[in-house]
N, C-alpha and C. Protein backbone atom coordinates (compact mmCIF):
# COMPACT_ATOMS: atom_id res chain seq x y z
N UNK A 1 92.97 133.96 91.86
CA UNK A 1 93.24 133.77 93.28
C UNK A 1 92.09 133.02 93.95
N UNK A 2 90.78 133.24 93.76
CA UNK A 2 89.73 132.78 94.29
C UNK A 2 89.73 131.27 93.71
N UNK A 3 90.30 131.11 92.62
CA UNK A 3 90.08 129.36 92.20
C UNK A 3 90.92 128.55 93.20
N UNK A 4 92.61 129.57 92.99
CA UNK A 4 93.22 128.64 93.86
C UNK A 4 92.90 128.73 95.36
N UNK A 5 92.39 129.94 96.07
CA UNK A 5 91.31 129.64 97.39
C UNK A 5 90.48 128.04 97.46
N UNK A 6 90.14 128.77 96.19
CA UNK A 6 88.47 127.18 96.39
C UNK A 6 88.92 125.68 96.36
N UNK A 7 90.53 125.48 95.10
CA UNK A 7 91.02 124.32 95.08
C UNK A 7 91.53 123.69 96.69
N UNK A 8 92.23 125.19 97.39
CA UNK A 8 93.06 124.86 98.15
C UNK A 8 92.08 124.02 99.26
N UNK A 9 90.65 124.98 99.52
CA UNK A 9 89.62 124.13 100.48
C UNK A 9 89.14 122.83 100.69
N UNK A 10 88.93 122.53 98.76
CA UNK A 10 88.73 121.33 98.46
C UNK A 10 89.82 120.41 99.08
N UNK A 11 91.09 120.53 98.84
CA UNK A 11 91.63 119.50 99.09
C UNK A 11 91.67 119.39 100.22
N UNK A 12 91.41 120.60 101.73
CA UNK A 12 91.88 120.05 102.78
C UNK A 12 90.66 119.85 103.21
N UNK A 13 88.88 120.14 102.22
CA UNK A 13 88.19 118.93 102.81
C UNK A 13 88.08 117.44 102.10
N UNK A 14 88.91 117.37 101.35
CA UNK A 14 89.38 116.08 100.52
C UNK A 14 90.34 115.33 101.16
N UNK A 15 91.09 115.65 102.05
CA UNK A 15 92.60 115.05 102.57
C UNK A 15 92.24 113.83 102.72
N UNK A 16 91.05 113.36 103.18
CA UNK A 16 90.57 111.74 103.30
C UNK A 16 91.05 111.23 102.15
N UNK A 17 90.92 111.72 100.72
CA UNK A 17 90.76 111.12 99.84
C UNK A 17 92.22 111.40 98.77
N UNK A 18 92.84 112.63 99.27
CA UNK A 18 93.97 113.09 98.38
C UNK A 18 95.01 111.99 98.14
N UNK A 19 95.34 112.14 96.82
CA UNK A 19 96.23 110.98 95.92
C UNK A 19 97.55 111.78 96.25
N UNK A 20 98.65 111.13 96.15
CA UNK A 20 99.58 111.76 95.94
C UNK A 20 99.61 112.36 94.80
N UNK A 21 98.96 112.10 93.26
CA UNK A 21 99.03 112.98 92.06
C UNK A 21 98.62 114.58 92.38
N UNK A 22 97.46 113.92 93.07
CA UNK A 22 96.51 115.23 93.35
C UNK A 22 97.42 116.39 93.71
N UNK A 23 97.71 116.01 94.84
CA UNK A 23 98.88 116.93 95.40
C UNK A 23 99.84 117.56 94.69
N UNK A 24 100.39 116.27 94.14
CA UNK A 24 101.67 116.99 93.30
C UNK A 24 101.15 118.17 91.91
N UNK A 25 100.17 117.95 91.88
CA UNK A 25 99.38 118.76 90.91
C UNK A 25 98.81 120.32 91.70
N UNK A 26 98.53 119.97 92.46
CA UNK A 26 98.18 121.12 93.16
C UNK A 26 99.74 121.84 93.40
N UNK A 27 100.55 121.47 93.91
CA UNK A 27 101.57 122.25 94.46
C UNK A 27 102.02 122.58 92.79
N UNK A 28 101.94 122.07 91.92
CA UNK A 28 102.59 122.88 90.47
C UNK A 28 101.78 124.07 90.16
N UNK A 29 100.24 124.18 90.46
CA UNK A 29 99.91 125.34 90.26
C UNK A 29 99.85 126.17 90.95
N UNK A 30 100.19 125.56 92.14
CA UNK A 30 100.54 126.75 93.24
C UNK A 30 101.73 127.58 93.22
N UNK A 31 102.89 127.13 92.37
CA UNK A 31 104.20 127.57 92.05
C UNK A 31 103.64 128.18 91.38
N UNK A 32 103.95 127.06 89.81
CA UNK A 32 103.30 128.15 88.74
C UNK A 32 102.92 129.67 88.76
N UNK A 33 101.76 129.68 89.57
CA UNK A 33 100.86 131.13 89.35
C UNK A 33 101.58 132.18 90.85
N UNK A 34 102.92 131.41 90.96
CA UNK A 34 103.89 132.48 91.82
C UNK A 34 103.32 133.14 93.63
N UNK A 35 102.23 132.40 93.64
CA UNK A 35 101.25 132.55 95.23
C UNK A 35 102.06 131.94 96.22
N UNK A 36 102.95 130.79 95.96
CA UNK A 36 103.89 130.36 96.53
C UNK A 36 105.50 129.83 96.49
N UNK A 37 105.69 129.33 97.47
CA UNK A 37 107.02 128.95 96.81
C UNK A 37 106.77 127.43 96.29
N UNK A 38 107.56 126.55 95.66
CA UNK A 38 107.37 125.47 95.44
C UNK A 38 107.52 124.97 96.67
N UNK A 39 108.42 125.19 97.82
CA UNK A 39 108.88 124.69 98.91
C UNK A 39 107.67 124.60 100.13
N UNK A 40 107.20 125.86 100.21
CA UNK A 40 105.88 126.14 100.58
C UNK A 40 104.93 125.10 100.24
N UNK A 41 104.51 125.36 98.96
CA UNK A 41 103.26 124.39 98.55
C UNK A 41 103.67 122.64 98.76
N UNK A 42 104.54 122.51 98.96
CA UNK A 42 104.92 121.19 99.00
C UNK A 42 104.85 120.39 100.54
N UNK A 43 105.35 121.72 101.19
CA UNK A 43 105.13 120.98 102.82
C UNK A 43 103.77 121.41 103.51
N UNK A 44 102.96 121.98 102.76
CA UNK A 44 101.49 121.91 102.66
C UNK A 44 101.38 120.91 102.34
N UNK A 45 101.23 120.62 100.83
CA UNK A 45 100.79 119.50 100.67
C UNK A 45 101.12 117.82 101.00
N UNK A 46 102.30 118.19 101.63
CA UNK A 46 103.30 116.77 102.74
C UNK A 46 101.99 117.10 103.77
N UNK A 47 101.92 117.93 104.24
CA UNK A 47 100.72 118.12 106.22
C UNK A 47 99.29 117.62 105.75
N UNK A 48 98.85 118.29 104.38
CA UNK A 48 97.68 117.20 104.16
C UNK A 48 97.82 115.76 103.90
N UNK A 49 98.57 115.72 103.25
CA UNK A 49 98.36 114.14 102.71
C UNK A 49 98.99 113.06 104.05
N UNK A 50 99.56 113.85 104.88
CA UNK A 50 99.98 112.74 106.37
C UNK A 50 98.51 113.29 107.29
N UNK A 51 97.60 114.31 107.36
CA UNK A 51 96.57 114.83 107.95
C UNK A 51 95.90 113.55 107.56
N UNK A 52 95.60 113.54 106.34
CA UNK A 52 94.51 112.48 104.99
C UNK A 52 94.94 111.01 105.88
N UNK A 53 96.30 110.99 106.80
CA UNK A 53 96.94 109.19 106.50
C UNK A 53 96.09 109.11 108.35
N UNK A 54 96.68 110.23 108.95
CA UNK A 54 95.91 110.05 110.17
C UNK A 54 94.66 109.79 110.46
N UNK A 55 93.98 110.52 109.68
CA UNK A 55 92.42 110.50 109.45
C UNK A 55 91.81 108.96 109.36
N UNK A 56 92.20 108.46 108.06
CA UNK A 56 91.95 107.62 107.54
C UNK A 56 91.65 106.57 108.91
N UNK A 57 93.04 106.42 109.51
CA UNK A 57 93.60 105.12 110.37
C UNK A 57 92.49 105.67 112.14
N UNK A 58 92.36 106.83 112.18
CA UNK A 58 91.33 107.11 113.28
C UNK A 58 90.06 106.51 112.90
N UNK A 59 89.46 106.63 111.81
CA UNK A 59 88.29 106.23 111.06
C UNK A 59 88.24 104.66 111.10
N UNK A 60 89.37 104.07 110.51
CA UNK A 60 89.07 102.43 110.46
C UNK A 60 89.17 102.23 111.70
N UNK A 61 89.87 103.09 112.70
CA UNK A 61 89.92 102.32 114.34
C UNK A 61 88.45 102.38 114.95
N UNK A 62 87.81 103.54 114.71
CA UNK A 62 86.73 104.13 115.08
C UNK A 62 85.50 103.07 114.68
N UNK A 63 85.67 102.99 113.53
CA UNK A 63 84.59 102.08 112.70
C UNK A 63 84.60 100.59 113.40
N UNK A 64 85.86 100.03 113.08
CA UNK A 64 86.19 98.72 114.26
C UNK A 64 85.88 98.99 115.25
N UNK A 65 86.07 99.27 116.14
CA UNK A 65 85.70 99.51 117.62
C UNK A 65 83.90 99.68 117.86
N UNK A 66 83.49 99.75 116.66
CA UNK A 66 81.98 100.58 116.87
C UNK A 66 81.59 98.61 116.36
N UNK A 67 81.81 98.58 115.37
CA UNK A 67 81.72 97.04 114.59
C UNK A 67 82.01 96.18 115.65
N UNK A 68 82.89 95.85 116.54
CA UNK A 68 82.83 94.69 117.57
C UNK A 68 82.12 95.28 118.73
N UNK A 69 81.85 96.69 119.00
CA UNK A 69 80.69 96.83 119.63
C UNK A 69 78.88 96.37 119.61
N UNK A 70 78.57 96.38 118.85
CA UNK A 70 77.67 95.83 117.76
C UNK A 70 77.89 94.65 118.05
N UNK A 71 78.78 94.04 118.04
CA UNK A 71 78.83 92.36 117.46
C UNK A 71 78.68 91.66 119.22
N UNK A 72 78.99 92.41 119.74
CA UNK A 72 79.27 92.03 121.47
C UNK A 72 77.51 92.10 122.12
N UNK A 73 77.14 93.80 121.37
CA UNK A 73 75.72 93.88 121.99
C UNK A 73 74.63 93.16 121.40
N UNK A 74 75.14 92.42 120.14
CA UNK A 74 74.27 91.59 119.35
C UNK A 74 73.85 90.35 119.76
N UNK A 75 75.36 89.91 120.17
CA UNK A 75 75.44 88.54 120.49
C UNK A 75 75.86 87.86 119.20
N UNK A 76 76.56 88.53 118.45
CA UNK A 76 77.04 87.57 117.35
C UNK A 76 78.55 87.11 116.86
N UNK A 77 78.35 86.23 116.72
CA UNK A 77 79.52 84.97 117.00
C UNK A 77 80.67 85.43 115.77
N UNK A 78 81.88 85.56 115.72
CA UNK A 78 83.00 85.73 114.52
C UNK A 78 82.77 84.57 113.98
N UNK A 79 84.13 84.19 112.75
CA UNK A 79 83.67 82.84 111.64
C UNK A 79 85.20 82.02 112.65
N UNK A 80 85.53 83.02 113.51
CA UNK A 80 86.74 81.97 114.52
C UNK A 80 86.30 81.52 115.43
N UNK A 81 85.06 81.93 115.33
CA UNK A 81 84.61 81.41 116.98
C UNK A 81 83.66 80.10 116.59
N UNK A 82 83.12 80.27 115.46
CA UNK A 82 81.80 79.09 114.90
C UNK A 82 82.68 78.09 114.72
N UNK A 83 83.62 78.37 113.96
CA UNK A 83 85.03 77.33 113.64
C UNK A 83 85.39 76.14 114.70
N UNK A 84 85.77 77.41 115.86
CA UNK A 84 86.23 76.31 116.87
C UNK A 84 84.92 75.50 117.25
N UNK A 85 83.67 75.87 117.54
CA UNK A 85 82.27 75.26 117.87
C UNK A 85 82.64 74.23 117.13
N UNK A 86 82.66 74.31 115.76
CA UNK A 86 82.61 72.93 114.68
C UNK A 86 83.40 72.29 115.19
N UNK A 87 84.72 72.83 115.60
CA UNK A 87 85.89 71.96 115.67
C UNK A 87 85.58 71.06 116.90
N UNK A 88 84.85 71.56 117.98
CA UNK A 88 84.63 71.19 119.17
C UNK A 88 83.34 69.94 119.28
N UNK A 89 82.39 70.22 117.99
CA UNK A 89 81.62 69.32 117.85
C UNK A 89 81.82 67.59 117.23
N UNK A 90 82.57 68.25 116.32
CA UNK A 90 83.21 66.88 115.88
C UNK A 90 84.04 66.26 116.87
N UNK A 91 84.80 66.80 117.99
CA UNK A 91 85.48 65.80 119.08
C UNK A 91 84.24 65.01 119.81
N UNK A 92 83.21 65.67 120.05
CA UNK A 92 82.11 65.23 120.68
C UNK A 92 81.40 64.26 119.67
N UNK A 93 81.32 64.08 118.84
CA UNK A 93 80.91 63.06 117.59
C UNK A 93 81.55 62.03 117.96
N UNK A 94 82.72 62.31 117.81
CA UNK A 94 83.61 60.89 117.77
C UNK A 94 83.77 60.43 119.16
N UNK A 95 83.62 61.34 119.84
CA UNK A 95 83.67 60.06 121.35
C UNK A 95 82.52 59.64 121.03
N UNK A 96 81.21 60.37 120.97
CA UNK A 96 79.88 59.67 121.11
C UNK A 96 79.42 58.68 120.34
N UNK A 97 79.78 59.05 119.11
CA UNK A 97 79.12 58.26 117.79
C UNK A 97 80.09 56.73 116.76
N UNK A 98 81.73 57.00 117.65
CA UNK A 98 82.58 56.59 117.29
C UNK A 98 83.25 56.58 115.86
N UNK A 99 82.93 57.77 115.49
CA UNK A 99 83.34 58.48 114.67
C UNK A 99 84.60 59.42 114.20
N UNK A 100 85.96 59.50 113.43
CA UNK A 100 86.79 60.08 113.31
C UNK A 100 86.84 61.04 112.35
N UNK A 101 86.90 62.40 112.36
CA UNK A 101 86.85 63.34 111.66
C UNK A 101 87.96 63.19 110.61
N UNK A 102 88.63 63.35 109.24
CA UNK A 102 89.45 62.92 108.85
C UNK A 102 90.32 64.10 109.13
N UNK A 103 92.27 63.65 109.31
CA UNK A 103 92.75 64.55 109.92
C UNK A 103 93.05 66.08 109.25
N UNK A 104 92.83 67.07 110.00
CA UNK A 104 93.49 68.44 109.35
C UNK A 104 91.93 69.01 108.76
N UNK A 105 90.65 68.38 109.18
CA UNK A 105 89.26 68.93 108.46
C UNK A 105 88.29 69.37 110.02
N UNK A 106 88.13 70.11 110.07
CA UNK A 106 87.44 70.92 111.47
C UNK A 106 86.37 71.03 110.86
N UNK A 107 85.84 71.21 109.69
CA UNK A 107 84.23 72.00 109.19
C UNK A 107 84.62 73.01 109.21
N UNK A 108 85.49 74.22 108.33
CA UNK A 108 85.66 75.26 108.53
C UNK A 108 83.42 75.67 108.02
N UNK A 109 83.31 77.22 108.40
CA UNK A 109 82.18 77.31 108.12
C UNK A 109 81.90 77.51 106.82
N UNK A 110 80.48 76.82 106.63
CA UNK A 110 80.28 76.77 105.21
C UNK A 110 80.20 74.87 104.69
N UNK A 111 81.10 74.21 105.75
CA UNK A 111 81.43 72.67 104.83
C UNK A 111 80.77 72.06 106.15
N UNK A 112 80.35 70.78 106.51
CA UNK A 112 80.08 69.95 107.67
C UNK A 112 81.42 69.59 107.48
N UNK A 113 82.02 69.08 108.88
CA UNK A 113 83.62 68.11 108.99
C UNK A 113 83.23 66.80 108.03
N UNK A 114 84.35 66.40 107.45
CA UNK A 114 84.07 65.17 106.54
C UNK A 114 84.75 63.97 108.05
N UNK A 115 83.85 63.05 107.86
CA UNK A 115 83.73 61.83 109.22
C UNK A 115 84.21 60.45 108.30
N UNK A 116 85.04 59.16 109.01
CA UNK A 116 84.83 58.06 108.34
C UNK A 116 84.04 57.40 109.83
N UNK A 117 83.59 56.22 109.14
CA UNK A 117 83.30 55.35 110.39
C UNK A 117 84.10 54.39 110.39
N UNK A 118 84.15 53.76 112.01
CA UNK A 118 84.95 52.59 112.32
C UNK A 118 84.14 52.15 111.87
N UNK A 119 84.61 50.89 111.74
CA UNK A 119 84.19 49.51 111.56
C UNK A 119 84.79 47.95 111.85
């Protein structure tokens, strides 16, 4: 009785992490050794593993929200925002320098825009 106590804790401080195997494994020995019903152990283990799905999706919201916080109090730029800069620099090239970016090439980041010259 005390194992399946200790398993049962684990998993509901595991629910972050519970597999559906896990579960289905747990609810067989929870039948099994007659502590429950199968029906029982099953819509337990349905409330953790949707507990585990809520969790999860609070956490990545949480984490995001903290991550573009950060990025706002940093002052640091996304790879959509440098993008458009590039994209915006090369229009300014080519009026100035008379220069045409070739079409459909912005400089994503990482490449300079590829340029031809008039002539």
């Amino acid at each position: 009785m005390i194992e399946i106590l200790r398993k049962v804790v684990l998993v509901g401080i595991g629910a972050l992490s519970l597999t559906k195997e896990k579960a289905e494994q747990l609810v067989k020995e929870l039948a099994d050794k007659g502590h429950v019903t199968t029906d029982e152990a099953r819509t337990f283990v349905g409330e953790l593993l949707e507990r585990g799905q809520r969790e999860r999706e609070s956490i990545r919201k949480t984490v995001g929200e903290e991550i573009e916080g950060l990025r706002d109090k940093w002052g640091l730029v996304t790879k959509k925002d440098l993008n458009e800069l590039l994209r915006r620099l090369a229009v300014i090239e080519e009026h100035l320098l008379g220069k045409r970016p070739e079409p459909g090439n912005t400089g994503p980041v990482g490449e300079a825009p590829k340029v031809e010259t008039k002539e």
